[in-house]
C-alpha atoms as a PDB file:
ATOM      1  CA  UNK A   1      27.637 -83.256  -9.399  1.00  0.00           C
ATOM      2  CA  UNK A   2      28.405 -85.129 -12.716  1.00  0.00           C
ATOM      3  CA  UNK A   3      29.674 -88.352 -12.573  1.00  0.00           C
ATOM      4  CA  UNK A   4      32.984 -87.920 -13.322  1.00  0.00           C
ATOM      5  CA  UNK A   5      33.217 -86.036 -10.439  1.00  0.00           C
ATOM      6  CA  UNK A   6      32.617 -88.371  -8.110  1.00  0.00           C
ATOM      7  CA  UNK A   7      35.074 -90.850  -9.873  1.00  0.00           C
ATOM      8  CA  UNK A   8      38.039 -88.133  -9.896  1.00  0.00           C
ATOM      9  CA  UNK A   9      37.204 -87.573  -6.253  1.00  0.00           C
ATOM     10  CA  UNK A  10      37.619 -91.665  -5.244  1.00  0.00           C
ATOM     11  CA  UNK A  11      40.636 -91.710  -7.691  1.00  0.00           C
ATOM     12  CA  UNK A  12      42.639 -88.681  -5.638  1.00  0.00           C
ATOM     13  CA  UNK A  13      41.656 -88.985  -2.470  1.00  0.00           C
ATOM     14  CA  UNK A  14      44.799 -87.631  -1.046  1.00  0.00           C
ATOM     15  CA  UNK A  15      44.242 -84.351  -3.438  1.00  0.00           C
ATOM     16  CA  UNK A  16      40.831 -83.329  -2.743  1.00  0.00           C
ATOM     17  CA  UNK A  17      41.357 -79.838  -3.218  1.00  0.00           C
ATOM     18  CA  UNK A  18      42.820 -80.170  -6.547  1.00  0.00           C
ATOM     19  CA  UNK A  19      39.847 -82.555  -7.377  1.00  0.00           C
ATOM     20  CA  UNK A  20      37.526 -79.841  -6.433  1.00  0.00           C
ATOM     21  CA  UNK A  21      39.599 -77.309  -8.484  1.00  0.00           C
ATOM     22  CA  UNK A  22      39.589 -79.473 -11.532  1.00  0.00           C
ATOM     23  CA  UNK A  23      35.621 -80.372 -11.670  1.00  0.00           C
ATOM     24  CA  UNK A  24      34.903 -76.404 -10.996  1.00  0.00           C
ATOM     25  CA  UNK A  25      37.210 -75.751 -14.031  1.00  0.00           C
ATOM     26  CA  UNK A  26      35.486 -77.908 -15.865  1.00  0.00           C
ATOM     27  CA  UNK A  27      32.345 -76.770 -14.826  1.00  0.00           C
ATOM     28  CA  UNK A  28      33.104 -73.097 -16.274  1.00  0.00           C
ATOM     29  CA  UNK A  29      34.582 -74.889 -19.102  1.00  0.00           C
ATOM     30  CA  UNK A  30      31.088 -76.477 -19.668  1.00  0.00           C
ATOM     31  CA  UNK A  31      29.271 -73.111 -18.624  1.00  0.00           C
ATOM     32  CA  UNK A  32      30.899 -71.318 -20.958  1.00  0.00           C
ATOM     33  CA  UNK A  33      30.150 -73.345 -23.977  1.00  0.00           C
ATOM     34  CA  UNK A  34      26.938 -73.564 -23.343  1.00  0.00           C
ATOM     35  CA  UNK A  35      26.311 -69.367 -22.858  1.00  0.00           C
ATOM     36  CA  UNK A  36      27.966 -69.533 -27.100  1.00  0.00           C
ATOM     37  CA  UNK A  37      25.003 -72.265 -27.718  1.00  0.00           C
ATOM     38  CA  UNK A  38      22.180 -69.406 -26.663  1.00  0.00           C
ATOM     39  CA  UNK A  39      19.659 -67.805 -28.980  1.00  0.00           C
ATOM     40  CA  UNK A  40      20.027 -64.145 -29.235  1.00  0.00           C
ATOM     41  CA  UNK A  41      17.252 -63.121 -27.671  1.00  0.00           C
ATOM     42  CA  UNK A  42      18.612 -65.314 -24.605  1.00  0.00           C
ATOM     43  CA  UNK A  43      21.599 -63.460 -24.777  1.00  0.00           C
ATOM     44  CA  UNK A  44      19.795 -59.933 -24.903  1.00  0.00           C
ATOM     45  CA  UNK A  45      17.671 -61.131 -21.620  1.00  0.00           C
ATOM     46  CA  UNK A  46      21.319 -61.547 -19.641  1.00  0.00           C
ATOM     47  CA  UNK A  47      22.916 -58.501 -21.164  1.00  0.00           C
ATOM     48  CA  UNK A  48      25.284 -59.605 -23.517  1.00  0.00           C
ATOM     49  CA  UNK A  49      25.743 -59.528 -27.334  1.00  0.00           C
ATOM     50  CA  UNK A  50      26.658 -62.624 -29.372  1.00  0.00           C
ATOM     51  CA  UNK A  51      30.272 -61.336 -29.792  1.00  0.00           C
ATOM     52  CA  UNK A  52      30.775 -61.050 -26.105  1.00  0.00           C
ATOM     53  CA  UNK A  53      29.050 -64.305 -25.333  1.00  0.00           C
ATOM     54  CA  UNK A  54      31.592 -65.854 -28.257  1.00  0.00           C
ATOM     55  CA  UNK A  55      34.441 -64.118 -26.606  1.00  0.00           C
ATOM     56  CA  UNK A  56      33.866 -65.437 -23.370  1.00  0.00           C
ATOM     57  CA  UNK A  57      33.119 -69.011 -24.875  1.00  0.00           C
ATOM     58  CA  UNK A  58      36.597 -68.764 -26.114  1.00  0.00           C
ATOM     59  CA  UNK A  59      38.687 -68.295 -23.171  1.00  0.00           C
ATOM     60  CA  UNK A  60      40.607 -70.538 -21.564  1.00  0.00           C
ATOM     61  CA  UNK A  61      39.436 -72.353 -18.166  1.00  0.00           C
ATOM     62  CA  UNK A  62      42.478 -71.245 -16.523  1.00  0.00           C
ATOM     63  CA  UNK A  63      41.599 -67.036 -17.432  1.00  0.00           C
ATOM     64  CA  UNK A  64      38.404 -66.505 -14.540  1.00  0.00           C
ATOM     65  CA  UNK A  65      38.243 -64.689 -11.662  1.00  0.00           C
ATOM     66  CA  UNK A  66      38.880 -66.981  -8.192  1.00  0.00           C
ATOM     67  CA  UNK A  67      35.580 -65.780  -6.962  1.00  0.00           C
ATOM     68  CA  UNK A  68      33.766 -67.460  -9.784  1.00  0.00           C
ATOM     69  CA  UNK A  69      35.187 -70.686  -8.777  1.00  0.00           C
ATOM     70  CA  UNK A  70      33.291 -72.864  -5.818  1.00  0.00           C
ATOM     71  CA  UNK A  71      36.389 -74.890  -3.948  1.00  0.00           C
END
């Protein structure tokens, strides 16, 4: 767990579930930018196209699936 987490966890104590719900945003955030970052022939090994790897860079943390978040 990055750093930061740790210190937003000791900073909210009395909100540890939206502590955990920030850091996993954060971690798709980070996830995501990293998938537009790939070479294409990264991409092609995980099934997706630079346009759909750019579109899903793009969206906002907010826009994914509950299941895809760890709380």
């Amino acid at each position: 767990m990055p750093a930061f987490a740790h210190t937003l966890r000791r900073a909210l104590p009395r909100l540890p579930s939206l502590s955990r719900l920030l850091a996993a945003r954060l971690g798709l955030a980070r996830s995501r930018a990293r998938l537009a970052t790939l070479d294409d022939h990264l991409l092609a090994d995980i099934g997706l196209t630079r346009e759909k790897a750019l579109a899903e860079a793009d969206r906002p943390v907010w826009d994914a699936p509950d299941h895809w978040i760890r709380r």
